[in-house]
N, C-alpha and C. Protein backbone atom coordinates (compact mmCIF):
# COMPACT_ATOMS: atom_id res chain seq x y z
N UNK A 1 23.94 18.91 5.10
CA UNK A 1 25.31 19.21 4.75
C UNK A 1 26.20 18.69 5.87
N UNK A 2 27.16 18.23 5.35
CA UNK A 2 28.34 17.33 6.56
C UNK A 2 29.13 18.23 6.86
N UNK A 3 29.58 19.30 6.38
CA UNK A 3 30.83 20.03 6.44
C UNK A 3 30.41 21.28 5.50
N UNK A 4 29.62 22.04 6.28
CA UNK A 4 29.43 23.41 6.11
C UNK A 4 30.69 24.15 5.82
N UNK A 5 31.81 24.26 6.90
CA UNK A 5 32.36 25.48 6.48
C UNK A 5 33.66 24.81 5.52
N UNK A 6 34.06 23.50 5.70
CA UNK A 6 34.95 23.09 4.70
C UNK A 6 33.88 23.44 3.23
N UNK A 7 32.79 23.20 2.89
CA UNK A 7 32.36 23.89 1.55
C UNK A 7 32.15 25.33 1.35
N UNK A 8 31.87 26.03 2.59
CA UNK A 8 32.70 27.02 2.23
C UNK A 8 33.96 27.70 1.86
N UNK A 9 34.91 27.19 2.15
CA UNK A 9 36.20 27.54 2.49
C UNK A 9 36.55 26.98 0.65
N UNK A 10 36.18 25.93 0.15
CA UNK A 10 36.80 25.51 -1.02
C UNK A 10 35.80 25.78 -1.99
N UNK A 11 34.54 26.40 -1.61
CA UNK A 11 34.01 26.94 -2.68
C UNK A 11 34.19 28.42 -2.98
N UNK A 12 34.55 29.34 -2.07
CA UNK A 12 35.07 30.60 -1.74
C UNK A 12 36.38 30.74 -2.91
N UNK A 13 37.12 29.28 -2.43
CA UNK A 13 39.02 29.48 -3.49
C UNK A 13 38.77 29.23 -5.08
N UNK A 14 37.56 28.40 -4.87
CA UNK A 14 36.90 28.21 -6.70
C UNK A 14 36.48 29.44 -7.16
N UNK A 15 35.74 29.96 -6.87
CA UNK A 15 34.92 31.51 -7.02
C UNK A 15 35.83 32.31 -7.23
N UNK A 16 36.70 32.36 -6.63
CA UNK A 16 38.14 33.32 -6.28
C UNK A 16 38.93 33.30 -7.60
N UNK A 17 39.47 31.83 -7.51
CA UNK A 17 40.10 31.91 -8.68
C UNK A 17 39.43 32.00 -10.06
N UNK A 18 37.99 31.09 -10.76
CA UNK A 18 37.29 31.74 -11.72
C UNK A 18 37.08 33.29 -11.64
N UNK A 19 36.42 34.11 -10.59
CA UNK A 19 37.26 35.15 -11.02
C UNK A 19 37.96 36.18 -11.88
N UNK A 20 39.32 35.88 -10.88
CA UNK A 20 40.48 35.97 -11.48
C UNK A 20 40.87 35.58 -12.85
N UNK A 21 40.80 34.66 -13.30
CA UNK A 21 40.68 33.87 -14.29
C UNK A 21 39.50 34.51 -15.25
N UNK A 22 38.63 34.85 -15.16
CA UNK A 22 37.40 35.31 -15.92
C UNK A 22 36.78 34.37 -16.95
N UNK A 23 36.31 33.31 -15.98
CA UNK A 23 36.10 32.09 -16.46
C UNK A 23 34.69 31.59 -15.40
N UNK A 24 34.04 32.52 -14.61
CA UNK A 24 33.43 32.55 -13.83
C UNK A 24 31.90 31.51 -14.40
N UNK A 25 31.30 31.82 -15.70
CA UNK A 25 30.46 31.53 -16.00
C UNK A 25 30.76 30.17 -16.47
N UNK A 26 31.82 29.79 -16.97
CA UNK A 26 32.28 28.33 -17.35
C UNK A 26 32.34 27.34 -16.43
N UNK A 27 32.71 27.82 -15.09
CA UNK A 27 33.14 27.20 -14.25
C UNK A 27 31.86 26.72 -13.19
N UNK A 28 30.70 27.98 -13.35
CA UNK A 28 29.75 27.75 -13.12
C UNK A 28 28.60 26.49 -13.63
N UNK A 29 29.12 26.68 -15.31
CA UNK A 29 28.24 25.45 -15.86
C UNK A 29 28.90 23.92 -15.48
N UNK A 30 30.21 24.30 -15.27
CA UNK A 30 30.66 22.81 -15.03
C UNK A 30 30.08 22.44 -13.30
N UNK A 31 29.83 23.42 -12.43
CA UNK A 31 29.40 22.92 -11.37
C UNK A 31 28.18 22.49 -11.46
N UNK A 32 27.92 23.09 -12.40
CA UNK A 32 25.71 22.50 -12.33
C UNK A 32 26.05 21.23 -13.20
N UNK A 33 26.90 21.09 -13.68
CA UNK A 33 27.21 19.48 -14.45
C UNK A 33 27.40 18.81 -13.46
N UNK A 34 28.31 19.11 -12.58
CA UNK A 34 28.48 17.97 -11.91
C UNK A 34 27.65 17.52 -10.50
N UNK A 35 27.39 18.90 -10.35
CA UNK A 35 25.77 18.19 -9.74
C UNK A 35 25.34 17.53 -10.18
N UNK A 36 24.59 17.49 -11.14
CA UNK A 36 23.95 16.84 -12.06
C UNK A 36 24.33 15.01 -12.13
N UNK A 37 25.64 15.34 -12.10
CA UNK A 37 26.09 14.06 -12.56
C UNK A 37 26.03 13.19 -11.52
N UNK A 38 26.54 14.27 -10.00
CA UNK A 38 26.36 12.98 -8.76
C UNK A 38 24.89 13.00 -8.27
N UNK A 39 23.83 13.64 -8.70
CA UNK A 39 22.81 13.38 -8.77
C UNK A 39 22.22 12.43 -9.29
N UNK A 40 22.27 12.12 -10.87
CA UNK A 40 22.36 11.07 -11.78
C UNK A 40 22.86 10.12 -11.65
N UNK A 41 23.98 9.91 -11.48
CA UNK A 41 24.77 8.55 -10.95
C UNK A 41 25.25 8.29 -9.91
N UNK A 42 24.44 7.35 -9.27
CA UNK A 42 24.82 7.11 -7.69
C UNK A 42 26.17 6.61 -8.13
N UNK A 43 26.47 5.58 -8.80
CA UNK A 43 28.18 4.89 -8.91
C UNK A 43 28.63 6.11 -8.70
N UNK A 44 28.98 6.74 -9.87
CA UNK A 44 30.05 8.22 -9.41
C UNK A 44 30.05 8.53 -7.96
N UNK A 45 28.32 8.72 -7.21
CA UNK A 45 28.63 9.55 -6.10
C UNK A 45 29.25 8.56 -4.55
N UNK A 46 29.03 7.41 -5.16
CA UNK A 46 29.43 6.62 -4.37
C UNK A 46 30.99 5.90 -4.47
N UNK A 47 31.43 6.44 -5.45
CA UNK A 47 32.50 6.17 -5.55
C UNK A 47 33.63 7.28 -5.40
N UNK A 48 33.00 8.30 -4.76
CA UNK A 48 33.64 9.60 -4.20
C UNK A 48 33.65 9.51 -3.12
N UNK A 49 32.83 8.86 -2.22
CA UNK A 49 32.92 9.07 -1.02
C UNK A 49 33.57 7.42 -0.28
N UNK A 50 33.60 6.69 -1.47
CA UNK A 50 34.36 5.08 -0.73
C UNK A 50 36.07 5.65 0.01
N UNK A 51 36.06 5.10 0.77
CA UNK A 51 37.42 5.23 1.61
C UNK A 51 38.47 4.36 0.88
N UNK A 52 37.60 3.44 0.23
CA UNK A 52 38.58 1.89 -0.35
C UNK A 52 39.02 2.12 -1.06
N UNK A 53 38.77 2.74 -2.42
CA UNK A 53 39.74 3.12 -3.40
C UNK A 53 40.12 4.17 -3.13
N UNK A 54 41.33 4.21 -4.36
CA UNK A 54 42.47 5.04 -3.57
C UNK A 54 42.02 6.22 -4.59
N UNK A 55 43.29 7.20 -3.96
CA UNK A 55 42.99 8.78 -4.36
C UNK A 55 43.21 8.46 -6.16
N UNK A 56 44.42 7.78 -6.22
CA UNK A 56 44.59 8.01 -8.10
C UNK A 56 43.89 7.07 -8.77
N UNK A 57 43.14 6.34 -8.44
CA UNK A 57 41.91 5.99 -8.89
C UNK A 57 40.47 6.90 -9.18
N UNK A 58 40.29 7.66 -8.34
CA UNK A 58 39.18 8.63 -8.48
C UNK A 58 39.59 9.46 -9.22
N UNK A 59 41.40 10.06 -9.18
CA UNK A 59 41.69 11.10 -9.98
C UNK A 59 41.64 10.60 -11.67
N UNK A 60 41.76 9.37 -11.81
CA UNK A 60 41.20 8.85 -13.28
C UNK A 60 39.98 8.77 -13.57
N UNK A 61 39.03 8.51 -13.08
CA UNK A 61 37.90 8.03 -13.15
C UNK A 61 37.56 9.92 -13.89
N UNK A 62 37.72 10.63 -12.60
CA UNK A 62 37.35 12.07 -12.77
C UNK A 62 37.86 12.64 -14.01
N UNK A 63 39.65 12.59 -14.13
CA UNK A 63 40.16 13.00 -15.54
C UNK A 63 39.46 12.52 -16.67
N UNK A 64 39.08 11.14 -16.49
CA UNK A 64 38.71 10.38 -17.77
C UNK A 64 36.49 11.13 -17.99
N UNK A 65 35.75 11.21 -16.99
CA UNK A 65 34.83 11.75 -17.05
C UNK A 65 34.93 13.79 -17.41
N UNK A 66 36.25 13.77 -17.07
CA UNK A 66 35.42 15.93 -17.71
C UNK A 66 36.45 16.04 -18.75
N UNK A 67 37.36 15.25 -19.53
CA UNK A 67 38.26 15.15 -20.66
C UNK A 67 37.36 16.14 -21.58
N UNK A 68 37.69 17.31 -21.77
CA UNK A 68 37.35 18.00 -23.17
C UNK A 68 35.70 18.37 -22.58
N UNK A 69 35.10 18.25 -21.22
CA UNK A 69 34.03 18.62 -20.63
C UNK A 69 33.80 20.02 -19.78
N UNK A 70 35.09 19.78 -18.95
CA UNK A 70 35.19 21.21 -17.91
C UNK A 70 36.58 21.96 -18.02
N UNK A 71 36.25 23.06 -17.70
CA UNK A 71 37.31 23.64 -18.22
C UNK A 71 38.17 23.31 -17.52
N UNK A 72 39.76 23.56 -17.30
CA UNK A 72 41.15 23.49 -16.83
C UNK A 72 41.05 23.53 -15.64
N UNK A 73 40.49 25.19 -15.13
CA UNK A 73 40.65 25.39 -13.76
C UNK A 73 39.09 24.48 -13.06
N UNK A 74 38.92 23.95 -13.29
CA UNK A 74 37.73 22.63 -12.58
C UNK A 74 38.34 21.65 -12.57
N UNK A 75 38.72 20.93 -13.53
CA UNK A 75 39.42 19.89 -13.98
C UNK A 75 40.42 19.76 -12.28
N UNK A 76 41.66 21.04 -12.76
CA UNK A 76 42.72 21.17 -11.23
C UNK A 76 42.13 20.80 -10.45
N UNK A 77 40.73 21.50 -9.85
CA UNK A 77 39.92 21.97 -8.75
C UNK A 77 39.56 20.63 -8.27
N UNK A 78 39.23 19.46 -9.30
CA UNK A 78 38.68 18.21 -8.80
C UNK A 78 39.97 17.23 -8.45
N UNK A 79 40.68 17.42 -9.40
CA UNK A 79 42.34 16.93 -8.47
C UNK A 79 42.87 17.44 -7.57
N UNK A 80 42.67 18.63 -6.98
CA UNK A 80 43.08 19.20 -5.73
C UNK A 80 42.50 18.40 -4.83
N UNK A 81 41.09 18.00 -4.90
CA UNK A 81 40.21 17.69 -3.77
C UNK A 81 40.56 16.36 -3.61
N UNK A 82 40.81 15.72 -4.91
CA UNK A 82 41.47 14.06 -4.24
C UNK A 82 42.69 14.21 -3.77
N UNK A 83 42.96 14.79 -4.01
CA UNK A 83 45.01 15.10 -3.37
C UNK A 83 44.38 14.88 -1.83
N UNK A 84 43.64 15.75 -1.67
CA UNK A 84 43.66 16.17 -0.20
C UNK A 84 42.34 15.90 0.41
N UNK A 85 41.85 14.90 -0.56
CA UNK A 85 40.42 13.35 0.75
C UNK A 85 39.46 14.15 0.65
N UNK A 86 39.14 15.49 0.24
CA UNK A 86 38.02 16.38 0.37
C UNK A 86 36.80 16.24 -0.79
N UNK A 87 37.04 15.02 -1.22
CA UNK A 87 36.58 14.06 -2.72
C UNK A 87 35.12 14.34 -2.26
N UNK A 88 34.67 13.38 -1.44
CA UNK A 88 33.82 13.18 -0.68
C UNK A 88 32.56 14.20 -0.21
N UNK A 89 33.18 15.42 -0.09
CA UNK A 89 32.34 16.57 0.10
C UNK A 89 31.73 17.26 -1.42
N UNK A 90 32.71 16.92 -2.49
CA UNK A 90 32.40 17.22 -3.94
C UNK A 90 30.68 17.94 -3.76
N UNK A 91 29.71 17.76 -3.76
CA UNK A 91 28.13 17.85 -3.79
C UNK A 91 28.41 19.14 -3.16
N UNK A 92 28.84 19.21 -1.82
CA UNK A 92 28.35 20.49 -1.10
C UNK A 92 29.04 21.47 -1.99
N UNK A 93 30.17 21.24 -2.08
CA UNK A 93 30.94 22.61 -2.64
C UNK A 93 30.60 23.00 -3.93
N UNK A 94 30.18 22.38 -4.16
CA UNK A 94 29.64 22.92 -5.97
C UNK A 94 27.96 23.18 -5.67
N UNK A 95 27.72 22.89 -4.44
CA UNK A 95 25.91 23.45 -4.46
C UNK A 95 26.69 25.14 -3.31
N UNK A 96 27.48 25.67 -2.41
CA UNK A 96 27.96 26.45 -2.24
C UNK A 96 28.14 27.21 -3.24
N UNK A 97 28.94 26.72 -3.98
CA UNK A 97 29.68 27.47 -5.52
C UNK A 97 28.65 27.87 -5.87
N UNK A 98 27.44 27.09 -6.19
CA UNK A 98 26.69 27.43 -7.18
C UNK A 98 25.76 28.96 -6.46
N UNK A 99 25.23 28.71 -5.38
CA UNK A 99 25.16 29.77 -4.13
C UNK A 99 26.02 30.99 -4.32
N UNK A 100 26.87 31.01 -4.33
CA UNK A 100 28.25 31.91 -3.93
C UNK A 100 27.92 32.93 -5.33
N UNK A 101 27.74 32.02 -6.19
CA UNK A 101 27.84 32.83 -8.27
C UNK A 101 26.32 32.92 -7.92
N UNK A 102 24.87 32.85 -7.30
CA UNK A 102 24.22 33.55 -7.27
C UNK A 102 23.98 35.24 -6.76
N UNK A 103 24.63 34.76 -5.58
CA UNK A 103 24.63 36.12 -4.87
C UNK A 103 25.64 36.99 -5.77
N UNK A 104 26.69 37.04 -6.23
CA UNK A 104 27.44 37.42 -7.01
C UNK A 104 26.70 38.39 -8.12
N UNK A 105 25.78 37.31 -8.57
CA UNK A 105 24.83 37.44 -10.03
C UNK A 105 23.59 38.14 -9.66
N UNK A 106 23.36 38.24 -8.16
CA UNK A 106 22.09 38.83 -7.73
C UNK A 106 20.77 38.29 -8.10
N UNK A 107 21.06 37.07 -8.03
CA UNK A 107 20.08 36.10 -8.62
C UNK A 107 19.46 35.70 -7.45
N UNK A 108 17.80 35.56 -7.03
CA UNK A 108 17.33 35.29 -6.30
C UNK A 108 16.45 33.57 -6.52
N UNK A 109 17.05 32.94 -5.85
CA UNK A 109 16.28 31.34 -6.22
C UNK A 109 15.13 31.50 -5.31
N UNK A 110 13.98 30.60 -5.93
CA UNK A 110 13.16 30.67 -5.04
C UNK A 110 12.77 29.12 -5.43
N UNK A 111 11.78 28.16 -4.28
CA UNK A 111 11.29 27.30 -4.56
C UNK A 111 10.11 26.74 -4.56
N UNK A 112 9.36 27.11 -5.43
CA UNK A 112 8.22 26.56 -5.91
C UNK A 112 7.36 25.18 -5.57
N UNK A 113 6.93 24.80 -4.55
CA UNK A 113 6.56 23.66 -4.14
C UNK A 113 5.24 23.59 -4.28
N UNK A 114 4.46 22.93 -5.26
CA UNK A 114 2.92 22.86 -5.48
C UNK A 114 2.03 21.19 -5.38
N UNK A 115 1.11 20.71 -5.35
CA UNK A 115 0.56 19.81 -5.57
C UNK A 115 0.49 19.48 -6.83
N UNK A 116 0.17 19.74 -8.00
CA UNK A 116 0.25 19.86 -9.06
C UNK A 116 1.23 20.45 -10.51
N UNK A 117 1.59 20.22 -11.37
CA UNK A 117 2.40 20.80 -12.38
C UNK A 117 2.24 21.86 -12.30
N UNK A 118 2.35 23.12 -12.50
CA UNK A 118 1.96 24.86 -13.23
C UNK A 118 2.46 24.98 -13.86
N UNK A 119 1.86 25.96 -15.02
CA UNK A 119 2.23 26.43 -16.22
C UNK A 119 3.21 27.49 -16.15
N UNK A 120 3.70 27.99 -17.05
CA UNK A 120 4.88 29.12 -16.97
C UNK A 120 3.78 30.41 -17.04
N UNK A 121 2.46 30.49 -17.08
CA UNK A 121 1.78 31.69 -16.85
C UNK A 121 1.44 31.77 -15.27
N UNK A 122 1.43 30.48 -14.41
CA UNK A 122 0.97 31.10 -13.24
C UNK A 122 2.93 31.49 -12.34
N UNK A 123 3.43 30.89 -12.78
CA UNK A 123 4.95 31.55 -12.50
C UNK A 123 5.00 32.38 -12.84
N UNK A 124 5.02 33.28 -13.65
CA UNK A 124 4.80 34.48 -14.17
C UNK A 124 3.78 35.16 -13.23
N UNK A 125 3.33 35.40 -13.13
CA UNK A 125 2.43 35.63 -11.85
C UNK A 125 3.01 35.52 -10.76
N UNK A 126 3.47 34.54 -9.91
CA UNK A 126 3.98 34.15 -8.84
C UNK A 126 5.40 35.26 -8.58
N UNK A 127 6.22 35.43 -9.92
CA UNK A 127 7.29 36.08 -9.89
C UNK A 127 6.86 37.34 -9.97
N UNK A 128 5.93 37.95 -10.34
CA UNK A 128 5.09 39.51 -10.11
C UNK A 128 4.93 39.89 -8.58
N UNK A 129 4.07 38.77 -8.27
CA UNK A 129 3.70 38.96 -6.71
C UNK A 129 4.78 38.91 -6.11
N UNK A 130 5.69 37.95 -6.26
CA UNK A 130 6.80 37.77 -5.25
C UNK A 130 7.61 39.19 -5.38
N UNK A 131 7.85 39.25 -6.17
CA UNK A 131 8.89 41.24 -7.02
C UNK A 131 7.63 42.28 -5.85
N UNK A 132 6.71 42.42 -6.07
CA UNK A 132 6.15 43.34 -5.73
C UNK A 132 5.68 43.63 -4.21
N UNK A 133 5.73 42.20 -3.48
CA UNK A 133 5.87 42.03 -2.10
C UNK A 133 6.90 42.22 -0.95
N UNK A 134 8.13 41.54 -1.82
CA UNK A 134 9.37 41.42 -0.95
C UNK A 134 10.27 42.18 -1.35
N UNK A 135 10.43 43.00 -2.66
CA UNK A 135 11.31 43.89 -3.09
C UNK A 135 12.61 43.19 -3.90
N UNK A 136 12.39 41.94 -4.09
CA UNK A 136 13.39 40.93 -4.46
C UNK A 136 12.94 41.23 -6.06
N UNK A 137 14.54 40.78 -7.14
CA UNK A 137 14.47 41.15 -8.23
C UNK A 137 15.06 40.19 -8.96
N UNK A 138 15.18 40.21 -10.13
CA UNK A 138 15.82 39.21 -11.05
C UNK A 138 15.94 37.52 -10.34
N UNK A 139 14.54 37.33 -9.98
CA UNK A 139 13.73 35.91 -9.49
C UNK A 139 14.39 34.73 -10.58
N UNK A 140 14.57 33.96 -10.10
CA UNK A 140 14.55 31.95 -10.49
C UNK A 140 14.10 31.40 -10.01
N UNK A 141 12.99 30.79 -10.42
CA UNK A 141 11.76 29.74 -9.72
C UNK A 141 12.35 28.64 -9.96
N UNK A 142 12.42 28.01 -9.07
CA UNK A 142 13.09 26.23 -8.98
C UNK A 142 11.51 25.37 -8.71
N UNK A 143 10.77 24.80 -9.65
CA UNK A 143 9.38 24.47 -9.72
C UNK A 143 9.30 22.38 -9.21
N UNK A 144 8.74 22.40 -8.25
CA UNK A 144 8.63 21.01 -7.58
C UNK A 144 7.21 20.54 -7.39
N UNK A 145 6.73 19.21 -7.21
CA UNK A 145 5.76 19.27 -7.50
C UNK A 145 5.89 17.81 -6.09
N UNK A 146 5.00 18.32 -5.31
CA UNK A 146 4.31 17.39 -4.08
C UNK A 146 3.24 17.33 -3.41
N UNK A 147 3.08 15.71 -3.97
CA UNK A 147 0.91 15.55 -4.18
C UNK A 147 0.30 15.54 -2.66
N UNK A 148 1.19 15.57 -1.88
CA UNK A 148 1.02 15.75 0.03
C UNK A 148 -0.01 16.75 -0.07
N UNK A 149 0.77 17.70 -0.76
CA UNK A 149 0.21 19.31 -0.49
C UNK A 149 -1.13 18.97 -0.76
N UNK A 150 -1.68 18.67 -1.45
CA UNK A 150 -3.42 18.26 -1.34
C UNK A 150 -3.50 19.83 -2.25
N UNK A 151 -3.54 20.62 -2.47
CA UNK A 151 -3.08 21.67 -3.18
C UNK A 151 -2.90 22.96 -2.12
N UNK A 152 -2.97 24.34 -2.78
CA UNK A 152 -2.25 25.34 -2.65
C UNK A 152 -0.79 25.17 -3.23
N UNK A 153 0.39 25.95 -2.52
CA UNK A 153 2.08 25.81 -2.80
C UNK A 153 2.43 26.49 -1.31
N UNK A 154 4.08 25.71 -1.55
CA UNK A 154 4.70 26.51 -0.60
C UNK A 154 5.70 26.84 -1.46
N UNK A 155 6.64 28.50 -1.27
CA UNK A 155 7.46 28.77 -1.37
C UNK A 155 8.63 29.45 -0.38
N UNK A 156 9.94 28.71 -0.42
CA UNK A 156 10.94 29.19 0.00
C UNK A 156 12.02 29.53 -0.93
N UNK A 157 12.35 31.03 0.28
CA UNK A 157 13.60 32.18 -0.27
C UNK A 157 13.80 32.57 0.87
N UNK A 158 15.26 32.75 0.59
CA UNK A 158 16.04 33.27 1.89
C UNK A 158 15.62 32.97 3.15
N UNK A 159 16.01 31.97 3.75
CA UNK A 159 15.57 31.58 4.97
C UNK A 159 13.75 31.60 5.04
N UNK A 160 13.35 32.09 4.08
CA UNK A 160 11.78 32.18 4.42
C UNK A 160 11.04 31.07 4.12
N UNK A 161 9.51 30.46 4.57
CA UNK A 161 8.80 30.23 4.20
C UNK A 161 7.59 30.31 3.78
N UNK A 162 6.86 30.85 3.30
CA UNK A 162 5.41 30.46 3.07
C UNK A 162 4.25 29.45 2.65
N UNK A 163 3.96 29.07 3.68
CA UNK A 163 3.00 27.64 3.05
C UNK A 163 1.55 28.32 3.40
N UNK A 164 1.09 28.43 1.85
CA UNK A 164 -0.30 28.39 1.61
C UNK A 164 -0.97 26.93 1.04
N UNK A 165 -0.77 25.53 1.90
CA UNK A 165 -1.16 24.18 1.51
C UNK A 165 -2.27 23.84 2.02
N UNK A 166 -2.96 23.20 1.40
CA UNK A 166 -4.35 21.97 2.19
C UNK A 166 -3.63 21.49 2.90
N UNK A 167 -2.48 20.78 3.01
CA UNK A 167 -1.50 20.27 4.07
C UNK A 167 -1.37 20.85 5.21
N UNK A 168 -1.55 22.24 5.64
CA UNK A 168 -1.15 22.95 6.33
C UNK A 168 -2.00 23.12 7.11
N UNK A 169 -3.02 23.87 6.15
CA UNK A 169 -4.16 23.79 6.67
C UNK A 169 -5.26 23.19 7.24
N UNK A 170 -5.00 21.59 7.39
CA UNK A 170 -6.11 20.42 7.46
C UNK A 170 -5.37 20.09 9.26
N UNK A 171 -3.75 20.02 8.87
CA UNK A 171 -3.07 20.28 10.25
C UNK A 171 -3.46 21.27 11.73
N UNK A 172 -4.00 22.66 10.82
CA UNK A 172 -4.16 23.40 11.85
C UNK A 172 -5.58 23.44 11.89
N UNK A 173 -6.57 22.86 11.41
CA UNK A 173 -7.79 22.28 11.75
C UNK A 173 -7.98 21.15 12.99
N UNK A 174 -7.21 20.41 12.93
CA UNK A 174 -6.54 18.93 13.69
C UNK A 174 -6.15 19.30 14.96
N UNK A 175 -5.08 20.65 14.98
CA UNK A 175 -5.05 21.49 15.94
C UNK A 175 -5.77 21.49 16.71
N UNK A 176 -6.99 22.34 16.37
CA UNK A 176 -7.20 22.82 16.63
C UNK A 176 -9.30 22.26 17.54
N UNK A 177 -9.31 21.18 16.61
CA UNK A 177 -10.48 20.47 17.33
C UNK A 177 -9.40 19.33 18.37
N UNK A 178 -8.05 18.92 18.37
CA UNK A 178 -7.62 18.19 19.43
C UNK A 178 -8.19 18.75 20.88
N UNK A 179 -7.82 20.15 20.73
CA UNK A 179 -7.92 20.99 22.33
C UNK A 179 -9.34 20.27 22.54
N UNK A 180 -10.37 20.27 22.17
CA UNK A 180 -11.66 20.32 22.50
C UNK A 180 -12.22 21.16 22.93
N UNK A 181 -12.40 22.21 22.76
CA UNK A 181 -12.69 23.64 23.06
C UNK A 181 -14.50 23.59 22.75
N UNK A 182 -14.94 22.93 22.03
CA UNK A 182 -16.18 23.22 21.63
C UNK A 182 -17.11 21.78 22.49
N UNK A 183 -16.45 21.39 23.31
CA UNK A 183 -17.22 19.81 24.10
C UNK A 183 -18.43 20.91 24.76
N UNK A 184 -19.73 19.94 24.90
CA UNK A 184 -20.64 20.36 25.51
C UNK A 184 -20.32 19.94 26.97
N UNK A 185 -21.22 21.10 28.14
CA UNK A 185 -21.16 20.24 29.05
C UNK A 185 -22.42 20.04 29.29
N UNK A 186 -22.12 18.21 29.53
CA UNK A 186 -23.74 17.77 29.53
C UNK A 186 -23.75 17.00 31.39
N UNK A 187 -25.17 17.86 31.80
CA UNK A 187 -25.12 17.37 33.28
C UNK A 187 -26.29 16.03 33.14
């Protein structure tokens, strides 16, 4: 993240005003859209953060992309930010936002990092153990899949980690014969 507390600060006045507004959940789907979208399309995301074109250029590009897509108060929210060059940060503040309407929602993300695909029965599982360990409730598994891991998973929540990986483990094997602790001594 480039600018932590500027995405705070303008994802805080979004939140604020949905809200107020009671438009909270709308405003929410349009942020996971537009993640989405500067995820999906590098042009878009690269054309938010060019210095070269100008502000009412992006503010078309943007009007002409959420026309009849996001609601009103998003729509403003993305012309505010070209008004005032903060175009550029777009990604953080809507992954904040999206943050901000979890905690709100008491929604706990968690992330699922495995070697392999899993089925929605061993998540189911995973979200048992996890509920019954940490005291955490109304779980969202965010499910990733990296063939490093050689298998086991790691999962992170709230600042935490747990890695139960062959990755991890082959490391602290490696460890652990580097020292040489087990050399004979031969006279």
């Amino acid at each position: 993240m480039t600018n932590p507390r500027l995405a705070e600060r303008y994802a805080k006045s979004l939140i604020d005003l949905a809200v107020e507004n009671g438009k909270l959940e709308e405003v929410h789907q349009d942020a996971q859209r537009i993640i989405q979208l500067c995820k999906l399309s590098r042009d878009f995301d690269v054309m938010l953060k060019s210095p070269i074109i100008k502000g009412d250029k992006k503010s078309a590009v943007i009007n002409q992309l959420s026309q009849g897509k996001v609601t009103e108060i998003t729509r403003l929210f993305l012309n505010l930010l070209v008004r005032k060059g903060r175009e550029n940060n777009l990604r953080e503040i809507m992954h904040v936002f999206c943050d901000k309407y979890d905690s709100i929602k008491g929604i706990n993300r968690i992330n699922l990092t495995t070697a392999v695909p899993v089925g929605d029965d061993v998540v189911a599982l995973m979200v048992k153990k996890i509920e019954k360990e940490t005291n955490l409730s109304n779980i969202s598994i965010n499910k990733k899949v990296d063939e490093s891991l050689v298998g086991g998973f790691v999962l992170e929540y709230n600042n935490y980690l747990v890695d139960r990986s062959v990755r991890r483990f082959l490391k602290e094997v490696k460890k652990e014969y580097s020292k040489n602790e087990y050399q004979y001594n031969i006279r």
